[in-house]
Protein backbone atom coordinates (compact mmCIF):
# COMPACT_ATOMS: atom_id res chain seq x y z
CA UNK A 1 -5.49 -14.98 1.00
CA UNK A 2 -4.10 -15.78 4.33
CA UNK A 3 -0.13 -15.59 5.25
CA UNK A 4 0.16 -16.57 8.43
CA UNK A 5 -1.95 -14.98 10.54
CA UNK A 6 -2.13 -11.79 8.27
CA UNK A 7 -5.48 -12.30 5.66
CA UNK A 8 -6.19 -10.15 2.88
CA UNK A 9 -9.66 -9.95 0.79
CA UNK A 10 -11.34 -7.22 -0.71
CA UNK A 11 -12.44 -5.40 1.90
CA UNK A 12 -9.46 -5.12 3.81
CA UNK A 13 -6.58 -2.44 3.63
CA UNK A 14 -3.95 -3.18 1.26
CA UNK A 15 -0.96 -4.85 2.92
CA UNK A 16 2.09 -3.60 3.27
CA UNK A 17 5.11 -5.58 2.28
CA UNK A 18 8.72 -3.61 2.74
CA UNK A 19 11.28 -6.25 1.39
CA UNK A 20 14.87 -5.63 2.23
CA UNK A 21 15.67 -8.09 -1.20
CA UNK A 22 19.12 -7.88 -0.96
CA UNK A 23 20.05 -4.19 0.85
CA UNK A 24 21.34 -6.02 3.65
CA UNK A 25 24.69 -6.68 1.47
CA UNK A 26 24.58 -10.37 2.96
CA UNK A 27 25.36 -9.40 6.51
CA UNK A 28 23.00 -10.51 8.71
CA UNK A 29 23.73 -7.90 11.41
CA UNK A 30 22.06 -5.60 8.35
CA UNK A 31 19.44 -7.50 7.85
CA UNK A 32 18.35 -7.44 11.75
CA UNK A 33 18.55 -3.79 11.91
CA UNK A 34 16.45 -3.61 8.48
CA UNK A 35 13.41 -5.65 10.47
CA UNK A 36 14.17 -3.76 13.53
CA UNK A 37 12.99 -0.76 11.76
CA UNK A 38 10.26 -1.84 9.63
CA UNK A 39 8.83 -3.26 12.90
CA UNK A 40 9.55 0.42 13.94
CA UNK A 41 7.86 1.78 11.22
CA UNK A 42 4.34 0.04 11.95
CA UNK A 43 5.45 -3.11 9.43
CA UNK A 44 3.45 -6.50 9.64
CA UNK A 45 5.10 -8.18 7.19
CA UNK A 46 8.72 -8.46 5.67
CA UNK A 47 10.14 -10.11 2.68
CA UNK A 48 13.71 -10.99 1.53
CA UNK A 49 14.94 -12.77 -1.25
CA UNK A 50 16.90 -16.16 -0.46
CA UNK A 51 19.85 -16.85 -3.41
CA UNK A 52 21.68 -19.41 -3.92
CA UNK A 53 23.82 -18.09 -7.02
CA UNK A 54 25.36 -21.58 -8.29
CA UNK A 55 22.13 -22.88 -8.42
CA UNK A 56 20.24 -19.86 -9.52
CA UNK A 57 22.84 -18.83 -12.18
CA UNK A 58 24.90 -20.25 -15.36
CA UNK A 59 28.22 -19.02 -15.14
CA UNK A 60 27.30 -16.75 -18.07
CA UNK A 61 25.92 -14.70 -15.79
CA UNK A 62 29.39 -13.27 -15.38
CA UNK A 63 29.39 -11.60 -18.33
CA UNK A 64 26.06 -9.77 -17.43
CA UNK A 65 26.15 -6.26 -15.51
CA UNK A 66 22.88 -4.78 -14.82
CA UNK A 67 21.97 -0.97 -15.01
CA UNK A 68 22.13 -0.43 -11.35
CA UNK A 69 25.11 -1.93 -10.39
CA UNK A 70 28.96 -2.05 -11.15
CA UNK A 71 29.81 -5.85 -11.00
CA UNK A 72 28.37 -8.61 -12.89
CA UNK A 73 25.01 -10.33 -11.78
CA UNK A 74 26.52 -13.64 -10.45
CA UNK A 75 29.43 -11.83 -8.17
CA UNK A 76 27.04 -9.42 -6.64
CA UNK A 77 24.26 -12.39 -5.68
CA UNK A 78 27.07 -14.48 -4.49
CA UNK A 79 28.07 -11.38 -2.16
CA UNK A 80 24.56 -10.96 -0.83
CA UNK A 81 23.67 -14.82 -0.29
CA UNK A 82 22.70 -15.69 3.30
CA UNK A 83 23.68 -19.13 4.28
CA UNK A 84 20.72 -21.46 5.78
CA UNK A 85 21.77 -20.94 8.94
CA UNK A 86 21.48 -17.03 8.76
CA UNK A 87 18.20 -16.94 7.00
CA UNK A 88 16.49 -19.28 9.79
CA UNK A 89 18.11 -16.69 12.29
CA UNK A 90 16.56 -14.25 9.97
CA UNK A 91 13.42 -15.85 10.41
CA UNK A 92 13.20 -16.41 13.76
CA UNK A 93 14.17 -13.01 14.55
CA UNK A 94 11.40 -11.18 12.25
CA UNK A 95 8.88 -13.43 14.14
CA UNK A 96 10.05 -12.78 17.49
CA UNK A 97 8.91 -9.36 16.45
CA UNK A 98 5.56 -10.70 15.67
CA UNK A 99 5.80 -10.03 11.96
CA UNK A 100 5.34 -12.44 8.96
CA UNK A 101 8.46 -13.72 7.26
CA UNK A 102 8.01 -13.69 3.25
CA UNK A 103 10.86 -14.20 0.95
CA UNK A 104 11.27 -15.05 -3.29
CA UNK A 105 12.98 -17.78 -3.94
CA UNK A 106 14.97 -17.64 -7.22
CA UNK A 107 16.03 -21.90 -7.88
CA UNK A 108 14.39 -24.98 -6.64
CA UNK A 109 17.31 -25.26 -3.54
CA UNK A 110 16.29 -22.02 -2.46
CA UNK A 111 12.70 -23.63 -2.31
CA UNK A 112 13.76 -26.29 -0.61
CA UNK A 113 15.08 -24.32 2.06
CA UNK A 114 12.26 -22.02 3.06
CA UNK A 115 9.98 -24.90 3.10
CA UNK A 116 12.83 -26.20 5.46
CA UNK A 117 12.16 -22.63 7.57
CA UNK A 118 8.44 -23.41 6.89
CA UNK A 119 7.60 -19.88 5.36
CA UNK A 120 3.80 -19.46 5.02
CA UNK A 121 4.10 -18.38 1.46
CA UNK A 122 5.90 -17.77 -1.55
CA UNK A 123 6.92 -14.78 -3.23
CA UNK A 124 7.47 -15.54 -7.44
CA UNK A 125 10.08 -12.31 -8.40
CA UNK A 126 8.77 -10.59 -12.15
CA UNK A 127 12.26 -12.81 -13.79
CA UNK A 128 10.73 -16.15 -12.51
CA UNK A 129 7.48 -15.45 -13.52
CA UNK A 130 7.80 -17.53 -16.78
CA UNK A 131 10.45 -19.92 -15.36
CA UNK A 132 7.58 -22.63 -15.67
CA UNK A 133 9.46 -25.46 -14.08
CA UNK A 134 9.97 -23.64 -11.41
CA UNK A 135 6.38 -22.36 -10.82
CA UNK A 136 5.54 -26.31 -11.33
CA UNK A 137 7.84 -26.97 -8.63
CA UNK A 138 6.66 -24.04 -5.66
CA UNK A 139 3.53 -26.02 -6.17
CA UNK A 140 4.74 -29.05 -5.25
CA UNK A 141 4.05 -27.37 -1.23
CA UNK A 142 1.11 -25.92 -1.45
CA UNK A 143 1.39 -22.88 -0.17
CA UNK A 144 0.03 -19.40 -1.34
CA UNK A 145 1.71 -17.49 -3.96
CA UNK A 146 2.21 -13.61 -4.76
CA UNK A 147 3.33 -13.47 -8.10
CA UNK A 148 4.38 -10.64 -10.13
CA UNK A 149 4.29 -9.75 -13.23
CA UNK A 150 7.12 -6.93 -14.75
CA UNK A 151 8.59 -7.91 -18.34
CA UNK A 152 5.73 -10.39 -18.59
CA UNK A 153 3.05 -10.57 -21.35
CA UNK A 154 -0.44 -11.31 -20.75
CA UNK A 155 -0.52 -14.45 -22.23
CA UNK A 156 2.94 -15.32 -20.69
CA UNK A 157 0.67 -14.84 -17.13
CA UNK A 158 -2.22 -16.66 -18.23
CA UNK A 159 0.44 -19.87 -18.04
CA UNK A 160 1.72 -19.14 -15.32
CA UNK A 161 -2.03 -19.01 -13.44
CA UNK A 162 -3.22 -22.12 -14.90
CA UNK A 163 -0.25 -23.74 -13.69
CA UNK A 164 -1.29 -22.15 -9.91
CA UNK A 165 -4.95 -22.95 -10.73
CA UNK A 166 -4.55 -26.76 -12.18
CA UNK A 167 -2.07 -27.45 -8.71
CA UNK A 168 -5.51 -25.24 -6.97
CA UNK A 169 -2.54 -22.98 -5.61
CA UNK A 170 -4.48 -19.66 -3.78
CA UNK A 171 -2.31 -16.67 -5.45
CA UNK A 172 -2.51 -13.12 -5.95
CA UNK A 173 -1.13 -11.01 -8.82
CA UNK A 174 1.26 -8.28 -8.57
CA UNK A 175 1.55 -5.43 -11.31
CA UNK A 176 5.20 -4.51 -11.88
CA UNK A 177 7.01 -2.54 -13.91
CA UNK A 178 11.20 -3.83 -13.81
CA UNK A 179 12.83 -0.70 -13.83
CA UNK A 180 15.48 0.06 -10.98
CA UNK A 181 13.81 3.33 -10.06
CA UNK A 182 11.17 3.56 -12.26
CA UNK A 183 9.99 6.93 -13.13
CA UNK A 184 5.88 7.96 -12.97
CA UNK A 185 5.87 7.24 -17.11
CA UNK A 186 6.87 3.74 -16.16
CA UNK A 187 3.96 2.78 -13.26
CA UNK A 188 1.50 1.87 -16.37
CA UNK A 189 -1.42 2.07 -13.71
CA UNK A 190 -4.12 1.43 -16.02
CA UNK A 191 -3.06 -2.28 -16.37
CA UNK A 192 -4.21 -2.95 -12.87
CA UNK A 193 -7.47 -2.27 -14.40
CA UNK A 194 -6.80 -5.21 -17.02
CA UNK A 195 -5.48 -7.34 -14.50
CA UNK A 196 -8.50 -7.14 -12.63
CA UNK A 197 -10.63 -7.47 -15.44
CA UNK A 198 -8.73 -10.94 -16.54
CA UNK A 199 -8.95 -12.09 -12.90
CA UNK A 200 -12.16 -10.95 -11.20
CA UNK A 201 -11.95 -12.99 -8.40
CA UNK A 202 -8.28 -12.69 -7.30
CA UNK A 203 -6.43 -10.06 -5.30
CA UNK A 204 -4.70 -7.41 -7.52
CA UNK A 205 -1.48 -5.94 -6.04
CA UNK A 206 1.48 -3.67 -7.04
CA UNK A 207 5.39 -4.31 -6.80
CA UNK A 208 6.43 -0.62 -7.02
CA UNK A 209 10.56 -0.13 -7.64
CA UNK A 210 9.70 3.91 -7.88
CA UNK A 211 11.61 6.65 -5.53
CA UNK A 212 8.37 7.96 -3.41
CA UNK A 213 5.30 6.40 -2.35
CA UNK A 214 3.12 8.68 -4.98
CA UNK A 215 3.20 5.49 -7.10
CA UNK A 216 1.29 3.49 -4.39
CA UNK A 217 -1.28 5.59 -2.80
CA UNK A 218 -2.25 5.86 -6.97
CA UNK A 219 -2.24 2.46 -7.13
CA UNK A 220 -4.35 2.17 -4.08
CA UNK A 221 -7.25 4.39 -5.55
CA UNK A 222 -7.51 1.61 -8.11
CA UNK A 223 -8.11 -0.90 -5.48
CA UNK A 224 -4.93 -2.80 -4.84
CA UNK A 225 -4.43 -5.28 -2.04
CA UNK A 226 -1.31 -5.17 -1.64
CA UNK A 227 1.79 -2.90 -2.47
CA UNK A 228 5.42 -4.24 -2.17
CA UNK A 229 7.97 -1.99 -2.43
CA UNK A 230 12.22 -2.34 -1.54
CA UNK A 231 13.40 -0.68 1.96
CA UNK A 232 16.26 -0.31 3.79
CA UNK A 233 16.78 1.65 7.43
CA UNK A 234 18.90 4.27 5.94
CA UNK A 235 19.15 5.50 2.74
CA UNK A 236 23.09 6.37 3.34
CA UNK A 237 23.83 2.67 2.90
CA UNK A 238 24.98 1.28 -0.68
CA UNK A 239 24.01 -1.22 -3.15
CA UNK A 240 21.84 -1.66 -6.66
CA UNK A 241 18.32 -1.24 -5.08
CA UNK A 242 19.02 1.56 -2.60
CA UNK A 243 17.98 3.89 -4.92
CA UNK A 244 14.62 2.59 -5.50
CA UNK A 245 13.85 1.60 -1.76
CA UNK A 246 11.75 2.91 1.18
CA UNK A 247 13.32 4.95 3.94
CA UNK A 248 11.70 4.30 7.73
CA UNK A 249 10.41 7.63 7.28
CA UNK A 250 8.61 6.66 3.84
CA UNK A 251 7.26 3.20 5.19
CA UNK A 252 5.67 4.92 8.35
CA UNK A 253 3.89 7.40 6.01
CA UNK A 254 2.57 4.54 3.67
């Protein structure tokens, strides 16, 4: 798989993607100093996640607050949305640092608009992973895929790759487990082994939401390619997914 000019293949050394997702609160003064230091840290890649909650959403959503946060699902998106014109800043400012831009988008407008940036590739989050329409649509610009895989069954990803494979959409697979941290009970390493076994001949990854990197450098004994896991600059900031993000200090050592 090649993003940009980063490529990944068996024999290389798993990549390292930090993603900020949303710790930078939707300030992009936040987000800047989050690149900053995961360029700092020895980074070649970063990912974000681009929302647009009215499109992403039903209303519904409202009604829904999730384990790791205090407000309901739609409010706290809608707080941490960056607006086009911040994300291409975003953008521009990652790869004036000469690293890779990589973000998930979670509706087909948010699609649209990274294709607008002209990412390299596209990040499918664990919840989209069966949002087939969707999947159908990120094909539409044929661009590689990482795709993970937390709360979904095998067959569930089987329909999701033949979607990839009948658009002939390069992609790599993700293990995840969708728990905000997860504890070491929760990795379920050994399904790496499965997913490798059900797809011999494509890159195996891991999207790690634990508190330390023990989870990874496991992971990387079983031969993963590449290991995404949340980080922010500082641990003293606040929000949902601080608690299961990277510190500099953590990314440098990984």
């Amino acid at each position: 798989m090649k993003i940009g000019n980063l490529k990944i293949n068996y024999e290389s050394e798993p990549l390292i993607i930090p993603e900020m997702g949303i710790n930078h609160a939707g300030k992009l003064e936040i987000a800047f100093k989050i690149v900053k230091s995961a360029f700092r840290a020895g980074a070649k890649i970063i990912k974000n996640q681009t929302h647009i909650a009215e499109d992403e959403y039903s209303y519904e959503a409202k009604k829904i607050i999730p384990d790791n946060a205090k407000k309901n699902i739609f409010d706290l998106i809608k707080e941490c949305e960056l607006t086009m014109e911040e994300e291409f800043k975003l953008k521009k400012y990652t790869e004036s640092l000469g690293l890779e831009y990589l973000s998930t988008p979670f509706s087909k407008k948010a699609v649209d608009r990274l294709n607008k940036l002209k990412v390299k590739a596209f990040k499918i989050g664990s919840g989209e992973c069966n949002n087939y329409p969707l999947i159908e649509y990120i094909c539409k610009f044929r661009k590689p895929v990482i795709l993970s895989t937390g709360m979904n069954t095998l067959k569930q990803i089987k329909i999701t790759t033949n979607i990839l494979k009948k658009n002939r959409i390069e992609f790599a697979i993700n293990h995840c487990t969708n728990i905000y941290p997860s504890d070491y009970c929760h990795a379920r390493l050994n399904f790496i082994d499965v997913l490798k076994k059900s797809y011999p001949n494509t890159l195996i990854g891991l999207s790690d939401h634990s508190r330390d990197n023990l989870t990874a450098v496991m992971a990387m004994s079983k031969g993963v390619k590449l290991i995404e896991r949340h980080f922010v600059d500082t641990k003293k900031r606040k929000g949902p997914d601080i608690s299961s993000s990277m510190s500099f200090e953590d990314l440098k050592d990984l």
